[in-house]
N, C-alpha and C. Protein backbone atom coordinates (compact mmCIF):
# COMPACT_ATOMS: atom_id res chain seq x y z
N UNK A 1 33.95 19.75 53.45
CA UNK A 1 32.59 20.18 53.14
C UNK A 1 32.33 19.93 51.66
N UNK A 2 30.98 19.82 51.21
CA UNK A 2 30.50 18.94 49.85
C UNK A 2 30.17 20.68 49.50
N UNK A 3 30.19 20.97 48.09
CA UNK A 3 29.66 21.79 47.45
C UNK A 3 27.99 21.12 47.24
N UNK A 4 27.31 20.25 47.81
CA UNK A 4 26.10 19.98 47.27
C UNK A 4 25.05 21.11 47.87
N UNK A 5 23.60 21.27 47.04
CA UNK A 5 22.57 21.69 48.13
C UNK A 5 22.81 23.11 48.44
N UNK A 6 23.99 24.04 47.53
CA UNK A 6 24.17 25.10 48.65
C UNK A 6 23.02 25.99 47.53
N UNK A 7 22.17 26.83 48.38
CA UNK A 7 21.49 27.70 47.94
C UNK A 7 21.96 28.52 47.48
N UNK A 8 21.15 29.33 46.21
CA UNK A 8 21.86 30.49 44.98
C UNK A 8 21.97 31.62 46.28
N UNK A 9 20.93 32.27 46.86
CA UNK A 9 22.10 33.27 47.58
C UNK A 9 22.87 33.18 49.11
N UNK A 10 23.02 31.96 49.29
CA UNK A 10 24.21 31.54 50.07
C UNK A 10 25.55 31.47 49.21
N UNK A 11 25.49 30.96 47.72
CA UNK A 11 26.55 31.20 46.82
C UNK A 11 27.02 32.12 46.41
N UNK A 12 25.69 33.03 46.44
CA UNK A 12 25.92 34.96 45.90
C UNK A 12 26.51 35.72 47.14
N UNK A 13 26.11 35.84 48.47
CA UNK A 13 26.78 36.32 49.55
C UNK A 13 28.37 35.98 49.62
N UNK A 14 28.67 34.31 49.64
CA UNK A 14 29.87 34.31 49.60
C UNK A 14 30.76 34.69 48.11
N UNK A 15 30.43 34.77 47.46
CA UNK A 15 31.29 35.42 46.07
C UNK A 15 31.47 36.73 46.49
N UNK A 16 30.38 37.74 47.14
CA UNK A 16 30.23 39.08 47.07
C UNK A 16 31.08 39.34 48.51
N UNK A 17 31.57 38.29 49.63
CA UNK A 17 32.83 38.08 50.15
C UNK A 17 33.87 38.09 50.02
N UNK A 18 33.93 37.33 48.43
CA UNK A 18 35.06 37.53 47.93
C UNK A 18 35.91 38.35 46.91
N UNK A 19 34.94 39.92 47.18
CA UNK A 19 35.37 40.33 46.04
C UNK A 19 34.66 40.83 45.07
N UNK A 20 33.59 40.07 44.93
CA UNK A 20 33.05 39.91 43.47
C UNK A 20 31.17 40.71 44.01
N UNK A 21 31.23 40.97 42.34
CA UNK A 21 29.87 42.12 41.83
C UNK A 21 28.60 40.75 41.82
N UNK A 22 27.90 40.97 42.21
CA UNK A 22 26.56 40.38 41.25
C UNK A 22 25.57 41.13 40.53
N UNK A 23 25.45 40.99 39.66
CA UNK A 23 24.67 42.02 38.72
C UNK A 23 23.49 41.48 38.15
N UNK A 24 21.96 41.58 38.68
CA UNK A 24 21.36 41.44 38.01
C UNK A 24 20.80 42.04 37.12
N UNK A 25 19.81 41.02 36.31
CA UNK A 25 19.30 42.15 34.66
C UNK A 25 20.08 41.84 33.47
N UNK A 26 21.22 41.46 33.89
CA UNK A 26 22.59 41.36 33.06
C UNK A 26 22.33 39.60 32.15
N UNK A 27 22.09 38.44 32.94
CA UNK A 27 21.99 37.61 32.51
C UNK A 27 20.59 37.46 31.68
N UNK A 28 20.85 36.35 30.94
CA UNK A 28 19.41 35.18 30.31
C UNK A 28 18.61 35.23 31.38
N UNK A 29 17.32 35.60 31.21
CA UNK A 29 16.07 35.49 32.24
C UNK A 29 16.68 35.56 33.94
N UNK A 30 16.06 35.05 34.75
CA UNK A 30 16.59 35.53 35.61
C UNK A 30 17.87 34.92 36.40
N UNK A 31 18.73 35.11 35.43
CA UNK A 31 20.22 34.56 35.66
C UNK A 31 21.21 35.75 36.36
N UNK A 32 21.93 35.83 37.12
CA UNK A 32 23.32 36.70 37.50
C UNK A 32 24.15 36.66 37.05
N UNK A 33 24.84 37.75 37.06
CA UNK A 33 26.13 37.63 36.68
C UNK A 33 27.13 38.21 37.69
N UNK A 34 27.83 37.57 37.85
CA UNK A 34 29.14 37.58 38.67
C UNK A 34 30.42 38.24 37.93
N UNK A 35 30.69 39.40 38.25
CA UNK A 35 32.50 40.08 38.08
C UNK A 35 32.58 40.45 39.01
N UNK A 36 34.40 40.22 38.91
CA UNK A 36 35.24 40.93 39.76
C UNK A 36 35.56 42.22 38.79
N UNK A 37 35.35 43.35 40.18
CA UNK A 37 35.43 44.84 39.52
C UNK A 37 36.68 45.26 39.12
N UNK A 38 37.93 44.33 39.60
CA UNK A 38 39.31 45.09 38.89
C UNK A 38 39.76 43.89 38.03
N UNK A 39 39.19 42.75 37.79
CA UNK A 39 39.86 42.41 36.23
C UNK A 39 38.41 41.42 35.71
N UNK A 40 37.91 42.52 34.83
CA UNK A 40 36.83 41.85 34.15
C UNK A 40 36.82 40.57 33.24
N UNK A 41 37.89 40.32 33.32
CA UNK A 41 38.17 38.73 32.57
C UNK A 41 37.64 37.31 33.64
N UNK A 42 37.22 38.05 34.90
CA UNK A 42 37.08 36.74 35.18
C UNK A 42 35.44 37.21 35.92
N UNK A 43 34.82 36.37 35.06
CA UNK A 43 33.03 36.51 35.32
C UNK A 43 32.36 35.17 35.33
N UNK A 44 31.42 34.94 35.36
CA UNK A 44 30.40 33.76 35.00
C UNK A 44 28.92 34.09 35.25
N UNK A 45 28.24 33.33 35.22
CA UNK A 45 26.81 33.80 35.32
C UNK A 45 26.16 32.60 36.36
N UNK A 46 25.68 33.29 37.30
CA UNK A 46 24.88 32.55 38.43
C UNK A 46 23.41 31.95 38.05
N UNK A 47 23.30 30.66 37.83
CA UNK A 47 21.68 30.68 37.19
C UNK A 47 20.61 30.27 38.57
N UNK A 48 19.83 30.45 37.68
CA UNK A 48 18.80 31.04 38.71
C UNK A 48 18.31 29.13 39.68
N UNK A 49 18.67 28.48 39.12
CA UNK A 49 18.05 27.46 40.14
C UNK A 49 18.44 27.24 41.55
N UNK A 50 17.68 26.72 42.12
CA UNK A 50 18.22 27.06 43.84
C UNK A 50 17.68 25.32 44.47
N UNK A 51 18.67 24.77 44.78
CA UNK A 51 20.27 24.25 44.96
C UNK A 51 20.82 24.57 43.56
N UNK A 52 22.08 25.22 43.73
CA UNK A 52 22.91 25.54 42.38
C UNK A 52 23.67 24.30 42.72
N UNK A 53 23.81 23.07 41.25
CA UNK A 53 24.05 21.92 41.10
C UNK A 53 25.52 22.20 41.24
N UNK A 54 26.21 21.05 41.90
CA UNK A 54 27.20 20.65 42.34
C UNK A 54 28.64 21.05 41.25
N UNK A 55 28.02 20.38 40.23
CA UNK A 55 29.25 20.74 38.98
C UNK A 55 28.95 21.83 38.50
N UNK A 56 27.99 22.81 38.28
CA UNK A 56 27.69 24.46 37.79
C UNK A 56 28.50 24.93 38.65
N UNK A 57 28.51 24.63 40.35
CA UNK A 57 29.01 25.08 40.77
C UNK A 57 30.69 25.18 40.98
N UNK A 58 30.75 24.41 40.56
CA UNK A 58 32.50 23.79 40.52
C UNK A 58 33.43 24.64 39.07
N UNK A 59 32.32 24.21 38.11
CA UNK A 59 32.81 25.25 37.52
C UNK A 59 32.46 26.63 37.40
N UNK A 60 31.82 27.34 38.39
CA UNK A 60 32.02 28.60 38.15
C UNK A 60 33.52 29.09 38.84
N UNK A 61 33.37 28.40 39.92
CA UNK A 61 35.01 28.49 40.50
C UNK A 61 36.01 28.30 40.02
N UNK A 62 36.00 27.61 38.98
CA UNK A 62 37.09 27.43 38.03
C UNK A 62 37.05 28.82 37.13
N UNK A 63 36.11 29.54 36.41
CA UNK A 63 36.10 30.23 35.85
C UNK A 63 36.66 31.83 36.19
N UNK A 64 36.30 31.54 37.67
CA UNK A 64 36.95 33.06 38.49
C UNK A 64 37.46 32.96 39.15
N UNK A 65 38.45 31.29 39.13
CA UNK A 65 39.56 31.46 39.35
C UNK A 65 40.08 31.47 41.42
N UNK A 66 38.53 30.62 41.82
CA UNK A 66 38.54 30.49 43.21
C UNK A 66 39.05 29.42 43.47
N UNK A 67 39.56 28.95 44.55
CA UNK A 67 39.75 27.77 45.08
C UNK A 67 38.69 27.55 45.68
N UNK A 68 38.30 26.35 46.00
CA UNK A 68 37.32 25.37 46.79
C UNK A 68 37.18 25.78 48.34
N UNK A 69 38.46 25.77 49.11
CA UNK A 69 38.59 25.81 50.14
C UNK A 69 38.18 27.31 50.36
N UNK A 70 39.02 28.28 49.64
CA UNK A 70 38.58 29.81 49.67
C UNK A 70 36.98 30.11 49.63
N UNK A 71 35.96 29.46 48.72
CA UNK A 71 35.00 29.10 49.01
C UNK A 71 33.99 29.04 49.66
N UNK A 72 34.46 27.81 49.82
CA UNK A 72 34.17 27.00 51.41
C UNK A 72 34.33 28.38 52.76
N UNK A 73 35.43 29.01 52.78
CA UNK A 73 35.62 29.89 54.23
C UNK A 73 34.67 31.23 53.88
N UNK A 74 34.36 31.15 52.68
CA UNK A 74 33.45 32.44 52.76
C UNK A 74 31.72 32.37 52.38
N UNK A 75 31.51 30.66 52.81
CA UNK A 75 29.95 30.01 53.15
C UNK A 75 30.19 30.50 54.57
């Protein structure tokens, strides 16, 4: 499966699958922010465009530390 095209809260449901907070209010205009509630070191911020672009998206997964495939099973 392509990370392309996936809609911001098809991306926000599955993070909040995995674990993870979304917090709005928190970001730049109407941006999210994403933590995990037991180790706040690993966050990023969800921006608000919807398809969330392919590489934003790639690296937010890098940033909190998801795998692709893990991901992928919780679209």
């Amino acid at each position: 499966m392509t990370l392309r095209n996936i809609p911001r809260r098809k991306a926000a449901r599955a993070f909040r699958k995995l674990g993870f907070e979304i917090i709005s209010g928190r970001g730049k205009g109407s941006h999210e922010l994403i933590i995990h509630p037991a180790d706040h070191a690993r966050r990023a911020t969800l921006p608000a465009r919807d398809p969330v672009a392919a590489g934003t998206l790639n690296n937010i997964l890098k940033r909190l530390v998801i795998t692709r495939d893990d991901f992928e099973q919780a679209l």
